[in-house]
C-alpha atoms as a PDB file:
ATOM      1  CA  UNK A   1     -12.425   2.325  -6.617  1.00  0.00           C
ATOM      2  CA  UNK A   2     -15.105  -0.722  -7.284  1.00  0.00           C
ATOM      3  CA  UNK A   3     -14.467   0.124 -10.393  1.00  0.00           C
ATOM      4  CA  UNK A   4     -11.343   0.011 -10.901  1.00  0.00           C
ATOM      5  CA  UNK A   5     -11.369  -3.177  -8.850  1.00  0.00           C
ATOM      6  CA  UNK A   6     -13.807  -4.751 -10.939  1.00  0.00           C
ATOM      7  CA  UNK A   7     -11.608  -3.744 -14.053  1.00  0.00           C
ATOM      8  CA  UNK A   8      -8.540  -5.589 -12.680  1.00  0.00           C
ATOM      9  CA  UNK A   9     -11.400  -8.685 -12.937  1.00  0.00           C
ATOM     10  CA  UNK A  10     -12.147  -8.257 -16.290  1.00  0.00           C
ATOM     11  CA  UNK A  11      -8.991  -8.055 -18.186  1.00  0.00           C
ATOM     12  CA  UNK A  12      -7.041 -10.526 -15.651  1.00  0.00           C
ATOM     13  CA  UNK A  13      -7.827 -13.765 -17.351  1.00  0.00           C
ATOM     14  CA  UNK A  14      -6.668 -12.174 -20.587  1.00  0.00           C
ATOM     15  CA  UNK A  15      -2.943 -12.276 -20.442  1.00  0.00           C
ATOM     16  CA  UNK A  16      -2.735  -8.694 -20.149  1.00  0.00           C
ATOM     17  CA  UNK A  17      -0.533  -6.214 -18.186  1.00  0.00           C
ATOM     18  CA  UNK A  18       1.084  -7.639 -15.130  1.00  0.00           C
ATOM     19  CA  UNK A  19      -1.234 -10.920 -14.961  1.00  0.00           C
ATOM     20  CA  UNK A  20      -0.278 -13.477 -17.778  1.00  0.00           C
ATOM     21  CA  UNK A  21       2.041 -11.474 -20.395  1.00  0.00           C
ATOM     22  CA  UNK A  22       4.760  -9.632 -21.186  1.00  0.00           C
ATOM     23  CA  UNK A  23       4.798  -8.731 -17.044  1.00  0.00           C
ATOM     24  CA  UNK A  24       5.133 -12.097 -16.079  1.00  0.00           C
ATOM     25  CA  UNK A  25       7.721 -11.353 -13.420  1.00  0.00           C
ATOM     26  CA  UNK A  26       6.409  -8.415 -12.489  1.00  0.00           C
ATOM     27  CA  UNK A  27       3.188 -10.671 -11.727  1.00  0.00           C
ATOM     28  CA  UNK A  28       5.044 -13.343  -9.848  1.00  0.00           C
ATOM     29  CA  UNK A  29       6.887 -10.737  -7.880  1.00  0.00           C
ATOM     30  CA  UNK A  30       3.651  -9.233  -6.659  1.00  0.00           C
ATOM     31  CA  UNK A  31       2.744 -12.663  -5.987  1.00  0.00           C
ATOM     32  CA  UNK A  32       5.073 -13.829  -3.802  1.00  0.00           C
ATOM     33  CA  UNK A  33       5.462 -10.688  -2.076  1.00  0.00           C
ATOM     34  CA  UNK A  34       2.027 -10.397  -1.695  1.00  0.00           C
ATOM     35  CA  UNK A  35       2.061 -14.326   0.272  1.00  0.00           C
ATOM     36  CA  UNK A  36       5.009 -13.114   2.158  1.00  0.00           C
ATOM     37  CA  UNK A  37       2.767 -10.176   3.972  1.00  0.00           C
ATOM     38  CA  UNK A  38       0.054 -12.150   3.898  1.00  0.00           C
ATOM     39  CA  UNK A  39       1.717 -14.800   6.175  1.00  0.00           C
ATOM     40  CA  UNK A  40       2.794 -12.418   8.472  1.00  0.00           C
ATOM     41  CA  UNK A  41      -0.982 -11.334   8.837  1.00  0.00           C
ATOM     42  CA  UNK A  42      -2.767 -13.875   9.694  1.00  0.00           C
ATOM     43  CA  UNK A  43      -4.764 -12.401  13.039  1.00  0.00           C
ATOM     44  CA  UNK A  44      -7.900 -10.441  11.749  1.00  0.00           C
ATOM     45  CA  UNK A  45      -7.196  -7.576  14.543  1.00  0.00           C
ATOM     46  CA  UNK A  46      -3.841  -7.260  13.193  1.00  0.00           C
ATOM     47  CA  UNK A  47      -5.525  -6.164   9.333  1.00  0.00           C
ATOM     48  CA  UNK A  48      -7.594  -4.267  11.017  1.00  0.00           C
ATOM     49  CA  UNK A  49      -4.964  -2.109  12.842  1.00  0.00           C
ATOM     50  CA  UNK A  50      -3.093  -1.754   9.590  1.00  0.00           C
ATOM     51  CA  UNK A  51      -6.396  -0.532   7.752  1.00  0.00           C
ATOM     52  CA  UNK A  52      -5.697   2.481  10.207  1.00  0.00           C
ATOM     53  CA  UNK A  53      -2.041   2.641  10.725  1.00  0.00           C
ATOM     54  CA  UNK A  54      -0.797   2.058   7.383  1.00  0.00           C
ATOM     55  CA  UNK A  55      -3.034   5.818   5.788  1.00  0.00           C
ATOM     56  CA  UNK A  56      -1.465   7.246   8.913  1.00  0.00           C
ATOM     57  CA  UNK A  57       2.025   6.613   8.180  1.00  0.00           C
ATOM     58  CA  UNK A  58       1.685   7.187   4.433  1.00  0.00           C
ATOM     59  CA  UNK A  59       0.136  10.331   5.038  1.00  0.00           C
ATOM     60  CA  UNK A  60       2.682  11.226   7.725  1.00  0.00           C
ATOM     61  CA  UNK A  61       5.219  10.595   5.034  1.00  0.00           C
ATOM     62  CA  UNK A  62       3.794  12.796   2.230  1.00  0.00           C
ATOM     63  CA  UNK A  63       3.205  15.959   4.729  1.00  0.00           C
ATOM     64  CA  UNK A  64       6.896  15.599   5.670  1.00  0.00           C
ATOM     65  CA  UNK A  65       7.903  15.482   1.659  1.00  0.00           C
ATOM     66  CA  UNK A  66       5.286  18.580   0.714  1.00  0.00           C
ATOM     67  CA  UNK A  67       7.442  20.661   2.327  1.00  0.00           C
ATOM     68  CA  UNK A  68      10.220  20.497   0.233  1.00  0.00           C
ATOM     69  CA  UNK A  69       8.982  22.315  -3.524  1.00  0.00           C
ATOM     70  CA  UNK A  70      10.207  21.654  -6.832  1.00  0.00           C
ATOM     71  CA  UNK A  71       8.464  24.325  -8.158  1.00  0.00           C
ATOM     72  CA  UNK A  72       5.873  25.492  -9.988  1.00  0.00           C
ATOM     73  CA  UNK A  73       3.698  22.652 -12.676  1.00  0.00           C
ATOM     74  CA  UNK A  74       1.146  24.201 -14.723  1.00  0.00           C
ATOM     75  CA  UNK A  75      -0.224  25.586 -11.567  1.00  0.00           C
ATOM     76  CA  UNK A  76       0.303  23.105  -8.752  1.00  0.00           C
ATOM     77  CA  UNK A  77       2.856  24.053  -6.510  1.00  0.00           C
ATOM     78  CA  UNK A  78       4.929  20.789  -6.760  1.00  0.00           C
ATOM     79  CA  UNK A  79       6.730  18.830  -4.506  1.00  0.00           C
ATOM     80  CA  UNK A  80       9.205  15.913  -3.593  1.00  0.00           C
ATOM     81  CA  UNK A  81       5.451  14.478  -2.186  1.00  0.00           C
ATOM     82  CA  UNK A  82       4.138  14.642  -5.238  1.00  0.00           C
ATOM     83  CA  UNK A  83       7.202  12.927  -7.368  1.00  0.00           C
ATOM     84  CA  UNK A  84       7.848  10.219  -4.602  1.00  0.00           C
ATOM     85  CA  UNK A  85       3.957   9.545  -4.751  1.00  0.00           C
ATOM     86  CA  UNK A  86       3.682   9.623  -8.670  1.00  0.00           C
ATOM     87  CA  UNK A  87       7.076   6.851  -8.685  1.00  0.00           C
ATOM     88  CA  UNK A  88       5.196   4.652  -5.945  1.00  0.00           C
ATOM     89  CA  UNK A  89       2.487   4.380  -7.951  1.00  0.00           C
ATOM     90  CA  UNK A  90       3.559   3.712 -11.062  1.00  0.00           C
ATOM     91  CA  UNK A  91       5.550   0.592  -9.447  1.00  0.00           C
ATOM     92  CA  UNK A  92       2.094  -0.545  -7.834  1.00  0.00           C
ATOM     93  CA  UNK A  93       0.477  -0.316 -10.957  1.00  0.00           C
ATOM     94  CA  UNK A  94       3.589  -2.032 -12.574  1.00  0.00           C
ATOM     95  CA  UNK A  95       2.987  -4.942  -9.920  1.00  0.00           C
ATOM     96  CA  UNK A  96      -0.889  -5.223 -10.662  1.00  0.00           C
ATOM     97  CA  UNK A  97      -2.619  -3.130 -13.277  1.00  0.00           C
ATOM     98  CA  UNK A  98      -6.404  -3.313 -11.373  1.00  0.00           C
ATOM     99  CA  UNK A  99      -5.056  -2.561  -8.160  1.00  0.00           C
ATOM    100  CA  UNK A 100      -2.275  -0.351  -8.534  1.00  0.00           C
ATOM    101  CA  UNK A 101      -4.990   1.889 -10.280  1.00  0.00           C
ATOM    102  CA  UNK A 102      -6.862   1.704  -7.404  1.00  0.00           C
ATOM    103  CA  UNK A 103      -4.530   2.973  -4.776  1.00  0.00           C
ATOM    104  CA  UNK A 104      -5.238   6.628  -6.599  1.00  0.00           C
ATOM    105  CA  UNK A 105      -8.379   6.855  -4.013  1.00  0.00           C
ATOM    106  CA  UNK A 106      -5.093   6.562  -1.492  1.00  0.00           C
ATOM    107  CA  UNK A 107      -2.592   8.768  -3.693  1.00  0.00           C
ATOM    108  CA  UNK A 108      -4.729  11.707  -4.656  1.00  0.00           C
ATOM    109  CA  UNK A 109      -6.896  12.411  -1.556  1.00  0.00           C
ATOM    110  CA  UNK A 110      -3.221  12.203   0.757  1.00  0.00           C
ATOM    111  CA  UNK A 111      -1.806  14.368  -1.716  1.00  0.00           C
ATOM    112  CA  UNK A 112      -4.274  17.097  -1.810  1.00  0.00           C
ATOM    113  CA  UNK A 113      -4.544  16.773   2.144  1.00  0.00           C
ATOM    114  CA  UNK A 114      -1.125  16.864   2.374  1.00  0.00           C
ATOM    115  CA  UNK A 115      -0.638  19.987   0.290  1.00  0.00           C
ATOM    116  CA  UNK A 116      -3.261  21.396   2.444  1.00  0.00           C
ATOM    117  CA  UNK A 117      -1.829  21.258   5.760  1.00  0.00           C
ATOM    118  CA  UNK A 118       1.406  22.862   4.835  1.00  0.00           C
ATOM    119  CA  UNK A 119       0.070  25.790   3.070  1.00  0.00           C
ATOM    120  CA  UNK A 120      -2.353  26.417   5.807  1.00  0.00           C
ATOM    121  CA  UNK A 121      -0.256  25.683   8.661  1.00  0.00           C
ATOM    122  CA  UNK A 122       3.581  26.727   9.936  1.00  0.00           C
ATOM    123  CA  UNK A 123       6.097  24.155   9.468  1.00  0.00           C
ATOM    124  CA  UNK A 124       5.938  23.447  13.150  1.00  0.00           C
ATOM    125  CA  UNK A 125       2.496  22.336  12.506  1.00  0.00           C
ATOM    126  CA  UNK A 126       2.859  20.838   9.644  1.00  0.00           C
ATOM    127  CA  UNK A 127       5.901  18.193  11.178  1.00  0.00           C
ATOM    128  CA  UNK A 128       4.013  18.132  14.063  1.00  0.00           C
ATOM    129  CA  UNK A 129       0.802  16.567  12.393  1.00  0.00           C
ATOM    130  CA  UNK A 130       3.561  14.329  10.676  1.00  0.00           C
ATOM    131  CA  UNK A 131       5.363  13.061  14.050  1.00  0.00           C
ATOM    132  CA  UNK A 132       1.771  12.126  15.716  1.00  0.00           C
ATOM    133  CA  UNK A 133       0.534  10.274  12.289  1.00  0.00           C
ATOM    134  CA  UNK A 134       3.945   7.916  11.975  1.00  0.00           C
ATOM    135  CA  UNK A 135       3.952   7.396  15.521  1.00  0.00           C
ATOM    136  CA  UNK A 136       0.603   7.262  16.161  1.00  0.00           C
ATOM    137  CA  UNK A 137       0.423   4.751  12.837  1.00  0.00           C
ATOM    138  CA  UNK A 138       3.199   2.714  14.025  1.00  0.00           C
ATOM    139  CA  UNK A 139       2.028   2.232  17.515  1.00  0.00           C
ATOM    140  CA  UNK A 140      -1.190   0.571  15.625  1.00  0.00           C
ATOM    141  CA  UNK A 141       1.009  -2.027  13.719  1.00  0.00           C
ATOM    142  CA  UNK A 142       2.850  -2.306  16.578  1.00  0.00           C
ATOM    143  CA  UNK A 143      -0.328  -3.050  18.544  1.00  0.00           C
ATOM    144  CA  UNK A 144      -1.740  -5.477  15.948  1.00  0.00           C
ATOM    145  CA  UNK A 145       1.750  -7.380  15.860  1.00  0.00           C
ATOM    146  CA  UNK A 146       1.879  -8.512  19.111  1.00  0.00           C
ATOM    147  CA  UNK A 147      -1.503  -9.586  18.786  1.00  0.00           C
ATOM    148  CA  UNK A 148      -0.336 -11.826  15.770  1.00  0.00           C
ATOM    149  CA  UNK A 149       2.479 -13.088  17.769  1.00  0.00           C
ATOM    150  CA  UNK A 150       4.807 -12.054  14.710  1.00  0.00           C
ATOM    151  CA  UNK A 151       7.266  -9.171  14.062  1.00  0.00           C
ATOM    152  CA  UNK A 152       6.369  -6.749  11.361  1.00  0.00           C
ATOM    153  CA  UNK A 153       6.939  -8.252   7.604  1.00  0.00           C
ATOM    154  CA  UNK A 154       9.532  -5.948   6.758  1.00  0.00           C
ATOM    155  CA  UNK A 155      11.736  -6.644   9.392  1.00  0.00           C
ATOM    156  CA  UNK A 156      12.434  -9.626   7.365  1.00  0.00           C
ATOM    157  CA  UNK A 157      12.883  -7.804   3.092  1.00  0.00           C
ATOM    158  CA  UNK A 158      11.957  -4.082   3.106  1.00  0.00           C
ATOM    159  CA  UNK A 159      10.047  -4.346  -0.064  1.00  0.00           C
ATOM    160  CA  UNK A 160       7.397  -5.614   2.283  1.00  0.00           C
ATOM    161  CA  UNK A 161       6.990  -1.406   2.836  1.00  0.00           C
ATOM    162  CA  UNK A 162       5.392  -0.855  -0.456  1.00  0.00           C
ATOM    163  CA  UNK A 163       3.710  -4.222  -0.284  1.00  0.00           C
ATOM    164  CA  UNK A 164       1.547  -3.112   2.723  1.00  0.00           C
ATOM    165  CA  UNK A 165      -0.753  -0.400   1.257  1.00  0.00           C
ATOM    166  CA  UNK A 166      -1.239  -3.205  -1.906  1.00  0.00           C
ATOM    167  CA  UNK A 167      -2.232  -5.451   0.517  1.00  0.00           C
ATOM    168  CA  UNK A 168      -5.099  -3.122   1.965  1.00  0.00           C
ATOM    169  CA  UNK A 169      -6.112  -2.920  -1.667  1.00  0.00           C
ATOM    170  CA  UNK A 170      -6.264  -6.607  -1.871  1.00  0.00           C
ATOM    171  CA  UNK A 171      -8.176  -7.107   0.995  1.00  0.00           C
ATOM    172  CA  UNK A 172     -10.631  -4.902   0.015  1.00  0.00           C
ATOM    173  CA  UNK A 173     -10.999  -6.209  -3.640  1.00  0.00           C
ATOM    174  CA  UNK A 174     -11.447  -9.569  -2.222  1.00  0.00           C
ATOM    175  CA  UNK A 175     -14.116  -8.942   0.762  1.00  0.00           C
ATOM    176  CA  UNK A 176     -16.155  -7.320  -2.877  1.00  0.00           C
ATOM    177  CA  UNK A 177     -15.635 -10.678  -4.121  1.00  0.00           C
ATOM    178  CA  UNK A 178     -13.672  -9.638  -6.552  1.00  0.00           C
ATOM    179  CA  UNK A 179      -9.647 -10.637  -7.753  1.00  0.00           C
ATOM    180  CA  UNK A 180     -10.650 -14.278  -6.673  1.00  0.00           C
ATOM    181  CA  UNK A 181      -7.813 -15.854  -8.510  1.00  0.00           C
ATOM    182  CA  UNK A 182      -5.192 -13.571  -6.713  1.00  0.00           C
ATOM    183  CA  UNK A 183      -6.654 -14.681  -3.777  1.00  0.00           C
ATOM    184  CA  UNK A 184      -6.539 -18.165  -3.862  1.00  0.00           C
ATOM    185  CA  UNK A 185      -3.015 -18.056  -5.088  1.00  0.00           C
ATOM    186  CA  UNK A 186      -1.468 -15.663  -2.575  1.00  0.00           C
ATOM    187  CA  UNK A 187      -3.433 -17.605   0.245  1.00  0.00           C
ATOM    188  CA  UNK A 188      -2.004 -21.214  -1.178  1.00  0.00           C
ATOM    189  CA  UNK A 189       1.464 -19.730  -1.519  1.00  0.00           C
ATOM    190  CA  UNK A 190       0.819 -17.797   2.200  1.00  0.00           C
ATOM    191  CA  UNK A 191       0.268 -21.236   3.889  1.00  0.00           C
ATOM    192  CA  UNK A 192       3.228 -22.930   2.148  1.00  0.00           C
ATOM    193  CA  UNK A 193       5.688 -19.676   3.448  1.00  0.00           C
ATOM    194  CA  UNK A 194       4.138 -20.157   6.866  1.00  0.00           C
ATOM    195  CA  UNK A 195       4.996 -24.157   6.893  1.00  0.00           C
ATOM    196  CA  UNK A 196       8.485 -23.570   5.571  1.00  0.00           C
ATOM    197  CA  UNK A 197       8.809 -20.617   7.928  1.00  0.00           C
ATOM    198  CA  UNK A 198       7.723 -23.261  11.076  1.00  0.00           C
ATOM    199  CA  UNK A 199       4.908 -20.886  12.195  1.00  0.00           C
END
């Protein structure tokens, strides 16, 4: 994942991908999307409960979708999981080349856990592993909300849903020191939303 991090570094100042180029949009999108969760949170116990709850519900999510099968790809049983995961990802990466790359050490590992619990378990299992994750995941958000004193970000523009594991990555890249330049602009463009927001 450092790696990958590290990559998104590298080629950033280069006008490549989704940072200065052709993906300009795509870029800004991220951007603003990206200051738009960010101002929403602010409280350092909130983060932390969405380091937790946000896996949960993602995973929760993918066991529920590796039930249904598409059939049969060069010897992986596939699944609606498995397609919904690969067309999330591909927008991440559309949104930010370094990162979106990264959120394959979220992608892969929920996948193959995923796949695991429903071919080992019964579907009663298997939905009810699901039901205590999303609950269990939003209860954390929930929990780290109220200590932010804000309502959940996508309560306010649902895209804010596929912003939230991003934002995890983020975080991460930038307590390695890395992505500096994202950071600075998504916090400058966080503290302008919050002032025009009045909060």
């Amino acid at each position: 994942m450092t790696v990958l991090l590290q990559f998104s570094t590298r080629f950033a100042p280069l006008g490549l991908f989704s940072w200065r180029g052709g993906s300009r949009m795509a870029s800004d999108l991220f951007d603003r999307q990206m200051a738009m969760y960010t101002s929403f949170h602010r409280d350092g116990r909130n983060r932390l409960t969405h380091f937790f709850g946000i896996p949960a519900i993602i995973l929760a999510v993918l066991l529920v979708l590796a039930t249904v099968p598409l059939g049969s790809i060069g010897g992986w049983p596939a699944t609606l999981a498995d397609l919904v995961a690969l067309l999330v990802w591909l927008l991440w990466i559309a949104l930010d080349l370094g990162l979106g790359l990264a959120m394959a050490v979220v992608v892969i590992p929920g996948l193959i856990v995923a796949h695991a619990v429903v071919a080992a378990g019964s579907g009663w299992v298997t939905w009810t592993v699901a039901a205590v994750l999303f609950v269990g995941g939003w209860a954390l958000q929930l929990v780290g909300h109220a200590y932010e004193g804000k309502r959940p970000a996508f309560l306010s523009n649902l895209f804010q849903l596929l912003i939230g594991p991003m934002f995890l990555m983020a975080e991460t890249a930038f307590a390695l020191g890395l992505r500096s330049g994202l950071k600075h602009r998504v916090e400058a463009a966080a503290d302008a939303y919050f002032s025009r927001a009045g909060r």
